[in-house]
Structures are given as structure tokens and as C-alpha cells.
N, C-alpha and C. Protein backbone atom coordinates (compact mmCIF):
# COMPACT_ATOMS: atom_id res chain seq x y z
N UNK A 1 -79.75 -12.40 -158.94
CA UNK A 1 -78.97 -11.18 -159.15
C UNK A 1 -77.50 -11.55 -159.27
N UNK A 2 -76.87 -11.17 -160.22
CA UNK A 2 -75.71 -11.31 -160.25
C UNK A 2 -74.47 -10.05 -160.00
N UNK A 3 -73.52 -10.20 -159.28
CA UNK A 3 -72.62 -8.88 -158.63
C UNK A 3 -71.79 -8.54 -160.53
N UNK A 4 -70.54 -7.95 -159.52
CA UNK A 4 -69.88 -7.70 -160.60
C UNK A 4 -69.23 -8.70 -160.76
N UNK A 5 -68.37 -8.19 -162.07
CA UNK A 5 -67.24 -9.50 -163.02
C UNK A 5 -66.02 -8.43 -162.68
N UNK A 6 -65.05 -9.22 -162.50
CA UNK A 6 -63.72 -9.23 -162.23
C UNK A 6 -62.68 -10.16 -163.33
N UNK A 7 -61.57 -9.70 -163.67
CA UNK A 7 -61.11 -11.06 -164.13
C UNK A 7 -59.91 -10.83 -163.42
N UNK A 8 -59.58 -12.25 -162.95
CA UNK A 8 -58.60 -12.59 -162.48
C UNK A 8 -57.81 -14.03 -162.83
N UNK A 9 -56.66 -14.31 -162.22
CA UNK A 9 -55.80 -15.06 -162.90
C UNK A 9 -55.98 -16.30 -161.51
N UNK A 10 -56.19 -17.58 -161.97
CA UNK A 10 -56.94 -18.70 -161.31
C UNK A 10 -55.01 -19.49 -161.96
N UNK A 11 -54.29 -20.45 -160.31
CA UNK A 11 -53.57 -21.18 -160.39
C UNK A 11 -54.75 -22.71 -160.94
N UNK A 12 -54.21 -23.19 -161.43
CA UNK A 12 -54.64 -24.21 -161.61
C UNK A 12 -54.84 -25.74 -160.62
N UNK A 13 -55.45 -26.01 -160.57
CA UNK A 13 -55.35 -27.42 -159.77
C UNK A 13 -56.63 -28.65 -160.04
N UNK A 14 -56.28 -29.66 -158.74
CA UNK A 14 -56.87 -30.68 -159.42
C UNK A 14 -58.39 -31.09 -158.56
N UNK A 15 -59.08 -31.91 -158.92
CA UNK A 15 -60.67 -31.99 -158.75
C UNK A 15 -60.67 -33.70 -158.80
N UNK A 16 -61.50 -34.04 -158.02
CA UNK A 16 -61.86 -35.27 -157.90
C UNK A 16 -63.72 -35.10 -157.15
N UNK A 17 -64.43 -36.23 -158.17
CA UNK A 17 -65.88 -35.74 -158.17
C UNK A 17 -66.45 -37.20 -159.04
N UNK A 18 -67.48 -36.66 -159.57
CA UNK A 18 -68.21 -37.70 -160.35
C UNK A 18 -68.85 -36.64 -162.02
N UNK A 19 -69.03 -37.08 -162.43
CA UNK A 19 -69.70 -36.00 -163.73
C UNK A 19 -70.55 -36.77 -164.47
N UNK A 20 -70.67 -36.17 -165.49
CA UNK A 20 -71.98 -36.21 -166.71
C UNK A 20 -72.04 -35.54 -167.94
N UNK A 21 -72.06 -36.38 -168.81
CA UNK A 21 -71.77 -35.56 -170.17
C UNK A 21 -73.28 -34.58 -170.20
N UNK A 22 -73.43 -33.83 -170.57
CA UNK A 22 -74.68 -33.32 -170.84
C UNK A 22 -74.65 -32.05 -172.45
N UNK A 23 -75.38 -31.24 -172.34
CA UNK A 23 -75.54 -30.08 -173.25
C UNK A 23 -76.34 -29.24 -172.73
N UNK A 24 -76.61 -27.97 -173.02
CA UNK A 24 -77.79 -27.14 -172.65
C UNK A 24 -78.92 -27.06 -173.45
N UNK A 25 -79.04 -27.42 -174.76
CA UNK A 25 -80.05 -27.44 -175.29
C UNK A 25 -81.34 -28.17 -174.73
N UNK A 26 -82.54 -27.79 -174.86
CA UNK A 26 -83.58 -28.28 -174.43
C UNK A 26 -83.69 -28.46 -172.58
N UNK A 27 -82.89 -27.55 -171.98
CA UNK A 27 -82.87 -27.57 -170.77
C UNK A 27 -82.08 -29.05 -170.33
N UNK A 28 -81.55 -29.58 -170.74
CA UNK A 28 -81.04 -30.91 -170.58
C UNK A 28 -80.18 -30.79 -169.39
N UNK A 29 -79.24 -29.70 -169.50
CA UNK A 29 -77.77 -29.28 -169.08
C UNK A 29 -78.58 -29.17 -167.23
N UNK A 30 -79.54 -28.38 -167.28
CA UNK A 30 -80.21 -28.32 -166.01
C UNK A 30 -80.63 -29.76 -165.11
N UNK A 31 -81.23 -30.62 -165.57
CA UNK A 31 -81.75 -31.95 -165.52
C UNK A 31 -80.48 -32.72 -165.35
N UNK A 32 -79.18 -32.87 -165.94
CA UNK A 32 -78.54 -33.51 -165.83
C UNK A 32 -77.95 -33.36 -164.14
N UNK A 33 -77.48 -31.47 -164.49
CA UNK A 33 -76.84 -31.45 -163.24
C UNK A 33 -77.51 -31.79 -161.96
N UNK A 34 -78.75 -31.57 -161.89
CA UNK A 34 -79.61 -31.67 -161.08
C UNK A 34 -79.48 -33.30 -160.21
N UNK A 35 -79.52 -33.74 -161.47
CA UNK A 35 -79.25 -35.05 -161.11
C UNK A 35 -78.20 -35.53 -160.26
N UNK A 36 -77.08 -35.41 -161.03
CA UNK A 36 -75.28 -35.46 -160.63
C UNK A 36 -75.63 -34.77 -159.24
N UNK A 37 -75.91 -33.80 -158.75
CA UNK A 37 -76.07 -33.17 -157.43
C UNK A 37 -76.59 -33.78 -156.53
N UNK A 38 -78.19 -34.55 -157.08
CA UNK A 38 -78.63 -35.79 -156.28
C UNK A 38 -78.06 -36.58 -156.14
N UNK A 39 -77.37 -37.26 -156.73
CA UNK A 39 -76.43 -38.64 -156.98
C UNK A 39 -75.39 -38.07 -156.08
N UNK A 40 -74.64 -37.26 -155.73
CA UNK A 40 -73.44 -36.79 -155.00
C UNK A 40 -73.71 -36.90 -153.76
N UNK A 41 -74.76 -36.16 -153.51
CA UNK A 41 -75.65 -36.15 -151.90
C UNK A 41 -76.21 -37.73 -151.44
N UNK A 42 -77.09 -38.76 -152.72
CA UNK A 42 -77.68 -39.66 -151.99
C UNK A 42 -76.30 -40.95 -151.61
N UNK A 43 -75.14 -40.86 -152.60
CA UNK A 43 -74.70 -41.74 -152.71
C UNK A 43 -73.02 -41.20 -151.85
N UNK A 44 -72.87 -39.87 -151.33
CA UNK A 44 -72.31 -39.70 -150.25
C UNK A 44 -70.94 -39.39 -150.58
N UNK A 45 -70.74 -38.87 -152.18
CA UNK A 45 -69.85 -38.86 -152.46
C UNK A 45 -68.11 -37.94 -151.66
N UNK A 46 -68.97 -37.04 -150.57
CA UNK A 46 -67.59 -36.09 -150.26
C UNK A 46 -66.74 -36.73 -149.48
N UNK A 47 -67.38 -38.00 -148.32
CA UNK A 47 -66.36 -38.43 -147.53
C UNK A 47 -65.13 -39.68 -148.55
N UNK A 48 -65.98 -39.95 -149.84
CA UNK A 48 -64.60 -40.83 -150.68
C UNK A 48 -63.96 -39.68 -151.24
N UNK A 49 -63.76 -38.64 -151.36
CA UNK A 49 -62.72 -37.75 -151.76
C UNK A 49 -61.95 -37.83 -150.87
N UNK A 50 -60.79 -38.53 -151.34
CA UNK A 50 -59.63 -38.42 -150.41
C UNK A 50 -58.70 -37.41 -150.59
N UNK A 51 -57.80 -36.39 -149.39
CA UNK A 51 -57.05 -35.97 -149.78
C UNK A 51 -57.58 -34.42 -149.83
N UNK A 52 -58.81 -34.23 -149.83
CA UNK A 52 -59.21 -32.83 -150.21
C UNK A 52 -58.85 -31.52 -149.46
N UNK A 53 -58.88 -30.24 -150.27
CA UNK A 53 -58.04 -29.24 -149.39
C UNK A 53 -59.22 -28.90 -148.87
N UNK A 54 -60.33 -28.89 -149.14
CA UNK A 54 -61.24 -28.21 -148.03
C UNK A 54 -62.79 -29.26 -148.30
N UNK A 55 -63.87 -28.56 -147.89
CA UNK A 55 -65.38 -29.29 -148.06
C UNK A 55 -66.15 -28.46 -148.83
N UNK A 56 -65.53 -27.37 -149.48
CA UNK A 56 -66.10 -26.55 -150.99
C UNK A 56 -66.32 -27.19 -152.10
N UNK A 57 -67.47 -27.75 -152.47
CA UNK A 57 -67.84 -27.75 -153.62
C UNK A 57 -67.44 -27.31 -155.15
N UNK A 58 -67.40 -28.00 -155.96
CA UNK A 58 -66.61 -27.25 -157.31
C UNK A 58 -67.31 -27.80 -158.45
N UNK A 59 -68.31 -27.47 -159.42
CA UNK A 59 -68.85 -27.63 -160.58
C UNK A 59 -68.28 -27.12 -161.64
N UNK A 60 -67.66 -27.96 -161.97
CA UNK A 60 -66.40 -27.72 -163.47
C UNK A 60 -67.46 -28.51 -164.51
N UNK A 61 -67.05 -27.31 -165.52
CA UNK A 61 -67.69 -27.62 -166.72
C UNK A 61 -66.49 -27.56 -168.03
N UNK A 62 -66.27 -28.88 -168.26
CA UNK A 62 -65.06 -28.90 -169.41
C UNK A 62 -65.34 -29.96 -171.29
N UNK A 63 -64.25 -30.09 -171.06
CA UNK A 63 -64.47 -30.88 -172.33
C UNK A 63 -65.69 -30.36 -173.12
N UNK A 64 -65.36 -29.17 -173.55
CA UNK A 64 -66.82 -28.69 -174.46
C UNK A 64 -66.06 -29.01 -176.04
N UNK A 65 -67.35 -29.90 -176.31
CA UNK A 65 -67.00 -30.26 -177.84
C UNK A 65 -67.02 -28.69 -178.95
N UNK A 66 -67.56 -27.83 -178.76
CA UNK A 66 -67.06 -26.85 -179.55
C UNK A 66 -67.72 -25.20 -178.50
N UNK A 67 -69.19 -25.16 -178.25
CA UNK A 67 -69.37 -23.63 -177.27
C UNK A 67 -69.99 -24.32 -176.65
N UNK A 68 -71.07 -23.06 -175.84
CA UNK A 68 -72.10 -23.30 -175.24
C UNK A 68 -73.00 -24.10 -175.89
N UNK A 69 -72.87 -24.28 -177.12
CA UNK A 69 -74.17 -25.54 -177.86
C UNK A 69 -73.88 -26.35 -177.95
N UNK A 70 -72.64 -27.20 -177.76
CA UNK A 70 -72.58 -28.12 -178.02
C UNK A 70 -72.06 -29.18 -176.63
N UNK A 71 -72.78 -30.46 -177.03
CA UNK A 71 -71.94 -31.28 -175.35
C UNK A 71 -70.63 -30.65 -174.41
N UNK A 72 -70.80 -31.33 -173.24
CA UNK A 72 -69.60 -31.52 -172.68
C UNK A 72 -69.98 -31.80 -171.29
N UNK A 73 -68.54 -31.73 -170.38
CA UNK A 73 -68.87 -32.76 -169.15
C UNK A 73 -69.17 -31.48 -168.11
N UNK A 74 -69.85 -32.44 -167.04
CA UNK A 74 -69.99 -31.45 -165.81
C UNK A 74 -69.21 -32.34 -164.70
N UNK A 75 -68.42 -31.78 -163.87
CA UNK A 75 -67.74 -32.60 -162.73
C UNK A 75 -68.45 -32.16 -161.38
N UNK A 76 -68.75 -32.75 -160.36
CA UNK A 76 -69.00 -32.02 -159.48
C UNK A 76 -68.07 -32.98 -158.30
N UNK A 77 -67.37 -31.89 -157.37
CA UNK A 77 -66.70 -32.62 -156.67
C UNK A 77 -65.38 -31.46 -155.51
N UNK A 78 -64.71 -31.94 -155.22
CA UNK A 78 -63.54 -30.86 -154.59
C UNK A 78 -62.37 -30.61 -155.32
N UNK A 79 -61.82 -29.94 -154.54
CA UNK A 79 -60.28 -29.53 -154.88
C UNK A 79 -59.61 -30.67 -154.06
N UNK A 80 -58.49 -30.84 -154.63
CA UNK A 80 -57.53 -32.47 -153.56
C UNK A 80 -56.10 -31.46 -154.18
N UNK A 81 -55.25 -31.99 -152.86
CA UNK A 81 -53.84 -31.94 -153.16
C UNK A 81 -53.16 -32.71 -154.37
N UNK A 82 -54.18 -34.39 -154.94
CA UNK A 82 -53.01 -34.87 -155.80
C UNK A 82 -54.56 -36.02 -156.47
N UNK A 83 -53.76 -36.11 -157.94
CA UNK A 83 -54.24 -37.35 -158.10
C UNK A 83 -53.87 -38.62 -158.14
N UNK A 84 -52.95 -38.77 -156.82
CA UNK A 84 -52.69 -40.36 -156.85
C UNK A 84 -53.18 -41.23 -156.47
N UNK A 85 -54.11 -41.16 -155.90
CA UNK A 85 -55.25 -42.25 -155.16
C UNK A 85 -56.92 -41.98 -155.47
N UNK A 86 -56.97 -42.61 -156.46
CA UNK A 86 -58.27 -42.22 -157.17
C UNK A 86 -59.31 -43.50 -157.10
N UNK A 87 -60.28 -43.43 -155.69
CA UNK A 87 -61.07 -44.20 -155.75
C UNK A 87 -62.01 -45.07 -156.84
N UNK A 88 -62.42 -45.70 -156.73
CA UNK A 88 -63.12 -46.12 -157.87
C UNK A 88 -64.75 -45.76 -158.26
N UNK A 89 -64.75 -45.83 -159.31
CA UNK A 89 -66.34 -44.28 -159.25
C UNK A 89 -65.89 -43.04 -159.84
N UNK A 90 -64.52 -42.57 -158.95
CA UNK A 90 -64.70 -41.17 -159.30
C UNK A 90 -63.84 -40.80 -160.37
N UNK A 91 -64.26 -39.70 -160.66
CA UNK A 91 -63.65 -39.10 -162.02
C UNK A 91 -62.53 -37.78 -161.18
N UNK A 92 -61.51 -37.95 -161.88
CA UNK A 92 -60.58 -36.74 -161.65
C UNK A 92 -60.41 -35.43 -163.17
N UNK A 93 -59.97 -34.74 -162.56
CA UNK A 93 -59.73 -33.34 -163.98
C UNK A 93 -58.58 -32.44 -163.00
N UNK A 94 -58.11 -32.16 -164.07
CA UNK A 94 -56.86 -31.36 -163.98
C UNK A 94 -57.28 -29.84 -164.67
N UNK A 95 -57.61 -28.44 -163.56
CA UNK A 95 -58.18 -27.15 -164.08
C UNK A 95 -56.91 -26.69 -164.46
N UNK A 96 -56.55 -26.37 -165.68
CA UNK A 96 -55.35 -25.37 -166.19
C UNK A 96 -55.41 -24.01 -165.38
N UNK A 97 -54.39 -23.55 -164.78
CA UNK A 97 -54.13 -21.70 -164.63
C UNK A 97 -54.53 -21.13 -165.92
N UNK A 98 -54.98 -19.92 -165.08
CA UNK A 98 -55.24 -19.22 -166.64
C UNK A 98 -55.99 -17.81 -166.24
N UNK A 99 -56.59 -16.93 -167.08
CA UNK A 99 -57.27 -15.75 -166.95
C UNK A 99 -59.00 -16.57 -167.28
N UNK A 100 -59.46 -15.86 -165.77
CA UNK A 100 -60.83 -16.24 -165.56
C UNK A 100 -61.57 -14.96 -165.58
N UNK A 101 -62.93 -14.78 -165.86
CA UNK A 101 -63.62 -13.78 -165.45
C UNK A 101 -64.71 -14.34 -164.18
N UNK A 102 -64.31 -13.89 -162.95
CA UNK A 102 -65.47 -13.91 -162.36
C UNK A 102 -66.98 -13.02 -161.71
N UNK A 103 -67.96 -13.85 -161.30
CA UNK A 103 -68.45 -13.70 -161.36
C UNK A 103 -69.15 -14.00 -159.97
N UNK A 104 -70.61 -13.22 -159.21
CA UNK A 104 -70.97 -14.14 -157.74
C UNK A 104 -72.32 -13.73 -157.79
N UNK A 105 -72.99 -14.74 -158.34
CA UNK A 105 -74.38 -15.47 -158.39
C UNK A 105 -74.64 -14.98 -156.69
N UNK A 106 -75.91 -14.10 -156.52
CA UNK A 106 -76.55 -13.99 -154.98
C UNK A 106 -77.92 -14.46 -155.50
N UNK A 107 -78.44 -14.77 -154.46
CA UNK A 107 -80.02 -15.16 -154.09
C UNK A 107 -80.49 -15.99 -153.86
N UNK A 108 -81.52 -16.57 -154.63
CA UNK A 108 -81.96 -17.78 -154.13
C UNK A 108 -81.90 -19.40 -154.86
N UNK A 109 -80.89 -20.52 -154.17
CA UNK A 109 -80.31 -21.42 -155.23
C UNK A 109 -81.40 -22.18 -155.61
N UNK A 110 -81.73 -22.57 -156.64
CA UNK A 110 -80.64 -22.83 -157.65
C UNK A 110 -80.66 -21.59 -158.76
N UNK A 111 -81.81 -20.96 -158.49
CA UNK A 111 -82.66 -19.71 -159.52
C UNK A 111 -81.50 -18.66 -159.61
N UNK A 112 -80.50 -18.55 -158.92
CA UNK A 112 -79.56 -17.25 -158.93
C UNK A 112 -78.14 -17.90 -159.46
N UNK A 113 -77.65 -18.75 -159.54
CA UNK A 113 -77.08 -19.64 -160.74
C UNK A 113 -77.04 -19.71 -161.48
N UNK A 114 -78.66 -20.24 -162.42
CA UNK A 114 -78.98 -20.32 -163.27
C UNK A 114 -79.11 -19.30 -164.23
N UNK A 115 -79.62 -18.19 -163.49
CA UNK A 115 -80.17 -16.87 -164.03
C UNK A 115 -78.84 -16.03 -164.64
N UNK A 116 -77.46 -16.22 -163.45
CA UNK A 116 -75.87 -16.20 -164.13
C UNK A 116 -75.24 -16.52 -165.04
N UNK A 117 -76.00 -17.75 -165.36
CA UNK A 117 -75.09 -18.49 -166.43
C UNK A 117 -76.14 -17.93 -167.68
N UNK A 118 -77.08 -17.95 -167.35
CA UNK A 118 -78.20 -17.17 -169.04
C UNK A 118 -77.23 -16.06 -169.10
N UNK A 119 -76.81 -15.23 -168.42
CA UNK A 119 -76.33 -13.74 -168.36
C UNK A 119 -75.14 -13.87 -169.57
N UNK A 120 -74.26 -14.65 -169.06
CA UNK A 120 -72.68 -15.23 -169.68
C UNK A 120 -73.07 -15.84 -170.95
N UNK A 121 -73.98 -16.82 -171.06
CA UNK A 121 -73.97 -17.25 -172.25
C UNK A 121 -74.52 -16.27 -173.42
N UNK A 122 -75.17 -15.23 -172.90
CA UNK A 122 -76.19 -13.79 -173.79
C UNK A 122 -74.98 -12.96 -174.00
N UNK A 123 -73.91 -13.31 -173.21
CA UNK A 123 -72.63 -12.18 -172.87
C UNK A 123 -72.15 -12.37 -174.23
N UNK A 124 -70.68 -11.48 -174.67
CA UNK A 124 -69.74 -11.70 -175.30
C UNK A 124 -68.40 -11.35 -175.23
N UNK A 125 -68.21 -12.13 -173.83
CA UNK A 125 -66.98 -12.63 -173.14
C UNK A 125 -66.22 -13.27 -174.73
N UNK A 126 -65.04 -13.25 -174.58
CA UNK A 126 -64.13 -13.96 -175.49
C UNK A 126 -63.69 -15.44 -174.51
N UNK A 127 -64.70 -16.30 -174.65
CA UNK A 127 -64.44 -17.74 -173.65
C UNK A 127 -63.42 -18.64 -174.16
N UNK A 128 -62.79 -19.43 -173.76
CA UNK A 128 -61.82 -20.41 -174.55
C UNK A 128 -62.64 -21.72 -174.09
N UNK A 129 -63.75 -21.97 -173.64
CA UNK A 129 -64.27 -23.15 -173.50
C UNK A 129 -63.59 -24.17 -173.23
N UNK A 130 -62.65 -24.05 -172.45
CA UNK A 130 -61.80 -25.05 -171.54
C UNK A 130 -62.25 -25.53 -170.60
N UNK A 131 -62.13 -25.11 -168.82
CA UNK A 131 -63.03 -25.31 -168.05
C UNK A 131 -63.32 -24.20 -167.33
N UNK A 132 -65.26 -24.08 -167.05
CA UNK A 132 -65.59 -23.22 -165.92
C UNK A 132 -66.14 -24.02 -165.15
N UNK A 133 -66.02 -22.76 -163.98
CA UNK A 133 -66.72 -23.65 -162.83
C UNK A 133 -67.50 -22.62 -161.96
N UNK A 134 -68.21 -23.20 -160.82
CA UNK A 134 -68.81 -22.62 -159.67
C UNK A 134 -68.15 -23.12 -158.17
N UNK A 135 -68.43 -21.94 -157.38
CA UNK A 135 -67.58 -22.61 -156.11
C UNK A 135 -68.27 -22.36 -155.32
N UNK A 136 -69.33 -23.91 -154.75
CA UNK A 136 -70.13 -23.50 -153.63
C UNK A 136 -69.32 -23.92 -151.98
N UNK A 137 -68.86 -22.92 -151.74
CA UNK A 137 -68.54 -22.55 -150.34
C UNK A 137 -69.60 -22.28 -149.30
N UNK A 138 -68.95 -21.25 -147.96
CA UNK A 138 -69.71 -21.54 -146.83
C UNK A 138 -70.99 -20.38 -147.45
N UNK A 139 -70.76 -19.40 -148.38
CA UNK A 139 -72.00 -18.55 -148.37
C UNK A 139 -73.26 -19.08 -149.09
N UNK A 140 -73.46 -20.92 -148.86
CA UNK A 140 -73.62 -21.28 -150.01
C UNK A 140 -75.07 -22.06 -149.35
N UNK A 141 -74.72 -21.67 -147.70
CA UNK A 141 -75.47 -22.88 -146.88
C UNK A 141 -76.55 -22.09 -146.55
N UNK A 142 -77.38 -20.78 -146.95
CA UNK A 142 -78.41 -20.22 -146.80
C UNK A 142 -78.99 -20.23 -148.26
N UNK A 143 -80.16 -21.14 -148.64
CA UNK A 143 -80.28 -21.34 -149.63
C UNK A 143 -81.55 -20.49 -150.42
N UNK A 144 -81.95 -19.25 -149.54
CA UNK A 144 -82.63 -18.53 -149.78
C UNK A 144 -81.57 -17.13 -150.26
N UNK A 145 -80.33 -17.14 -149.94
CA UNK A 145 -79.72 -15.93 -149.83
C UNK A 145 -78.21 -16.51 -149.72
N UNK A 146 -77.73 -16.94 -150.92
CA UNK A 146 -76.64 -17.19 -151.34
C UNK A 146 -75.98 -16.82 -152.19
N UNK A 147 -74.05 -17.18 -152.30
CA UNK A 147 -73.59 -16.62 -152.58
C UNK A 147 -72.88 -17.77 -153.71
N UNK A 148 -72.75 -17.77 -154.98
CA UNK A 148 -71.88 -18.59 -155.42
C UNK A 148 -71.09 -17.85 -156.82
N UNK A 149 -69.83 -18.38 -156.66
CA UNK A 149 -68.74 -17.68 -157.56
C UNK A 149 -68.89 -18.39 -158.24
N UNK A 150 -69.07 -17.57 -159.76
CA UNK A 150 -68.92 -18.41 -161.04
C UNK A 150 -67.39 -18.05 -161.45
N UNK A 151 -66.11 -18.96 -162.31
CA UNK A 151 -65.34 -18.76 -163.10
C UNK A 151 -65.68 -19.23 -164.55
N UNK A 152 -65.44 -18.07 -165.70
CA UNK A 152 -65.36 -18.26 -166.80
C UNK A 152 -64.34 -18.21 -167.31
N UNK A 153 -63.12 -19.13 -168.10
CA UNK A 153 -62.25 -19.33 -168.55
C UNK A 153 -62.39 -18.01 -170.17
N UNK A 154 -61.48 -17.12 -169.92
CA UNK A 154 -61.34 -16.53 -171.32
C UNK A 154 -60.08 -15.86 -171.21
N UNK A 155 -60.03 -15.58 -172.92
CA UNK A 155 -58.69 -15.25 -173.26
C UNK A 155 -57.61 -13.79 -172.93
């Protein structure tokens, strides 16, 4: 189930994580992240984020070679005060400020996510395909009955 959309105006800042080029076609985009999520968890990635403003989760989706059909990267990782100390492994991104529409995915993860982002992509939001993201926070740790904010970057 997805709540309402809001748009609001998102300061920009910076992310340090690991990613994956992927696409959505053929369910790929699912499989990839899936993966990147395993890989984050087995290989322990939150305590090498140095610097981070909190232990929230952030799935930025950028570098889209043209929409929703075509490639681009997925980051998964935190928010940090800076990118000057950038371990090795990880990937950093810089989220532009800007006008977001959001959005808050409830139910049950990963199925109430997923079921969000079909919604947006069926939508016809005016997107600038820059970067979106998801922000799994503390409503995030009941995984039968969760809460996760989607941002969609549009104009």
C-alpha cells in the first residue's frame, strides 16, 4: 500500500555506499538490488562508512542513461557529512537539492516497495531522472509492517 505523495523540496547531500549498474527490464533491476543488499549486509558494509550522520539507509538510484528503461546505477549506503575520506570499495554520490515528490511505501518489505515503484513508473510524474531514492529508517525494522519513503526527483 502506498500513502500519499507530497512534493517537497530535498537539500541536497552526500552518500557513501557500494552500487550496481542495473536496469528494470526483465526484472533484472530487482535481482540486482537484491543482491547489492546482500553484499552490504554479508560484507558489513555500514561500520566502513565513515563519518555518517545517522544508521538510515539510502537507495539512490542515479545516472539513468535516458528513463525508467534504460540502465543506471543503484547506490545503497548512508548520508556522511563529507567526501573526504573515501574508503576503498566504496562508491560516493553527491544528491543535488531539488523538488522531490514523495512518497511512503507501508507493508510488507520488500513487496510494499516494489509494488511503489510499479505505481511511479505507471505514473506521469514529470521525473528529471537524476537521482531517486528510498529511506530505510527506524520504521523500517518491522518487516511485516513497514514504513519506507520513496523520493522522486521531478521538475
Amino acid at each position: 500500500m502506498t500513502k500519499t505523495m507530497d512534493k517537497v523540496d530535498i537539500n541536497g547531500f552526500f552518500l557513501l555506499g557500494i552500487s550496481v549498474c542495473t536496469a528494470n527490464a526483465d526484472g533484472q533491476a530487482a535481482k540486482d538490488i537484491g543482491e547489492l543488499w546482500g553484499r552490504f549486509m554479508a560484507d558489513e558494509i555500514l561500520p566502513q562508512i565513515t563519518n555518517r550522520v545517522s544508521d538510515e539507509l539510502y537507495c539512490v538510484y542515479t545516472d539513468y542513461e535516458s528513463d525508467l528503461t534504460g540502465p543506471y546505477t543503484a547506490i545503497l549506503g548512508c548520508k556522511v557529512i563529507t567526501l573526504d575520506d573515501i574508503p576503498v570499495g566504496l562508491t560516493s554520490h553527491v544528491v543535488a537539492a531539488g523538488s522531490y515528490v514523495k512518497r511512503i511505501a507501508k507493508g510488507k518489505l520488500p513487496d510494499c516497495v516494489a509494488e511503489a515503484w510499479q505505481q511511479i513508473w505507471d505514473g506521469d510524474m514529470d521525473r528529471k531522472y537524476t537521482a531517486d531514492f528510498d529511506v530505510w529508517g527506524a520504521k523500517t525494522q518491522n518487516p511485516d509492517d513497514a514504513e519506507v519513503e520513496i523520493y522522486v526527483a521531478v521538475r
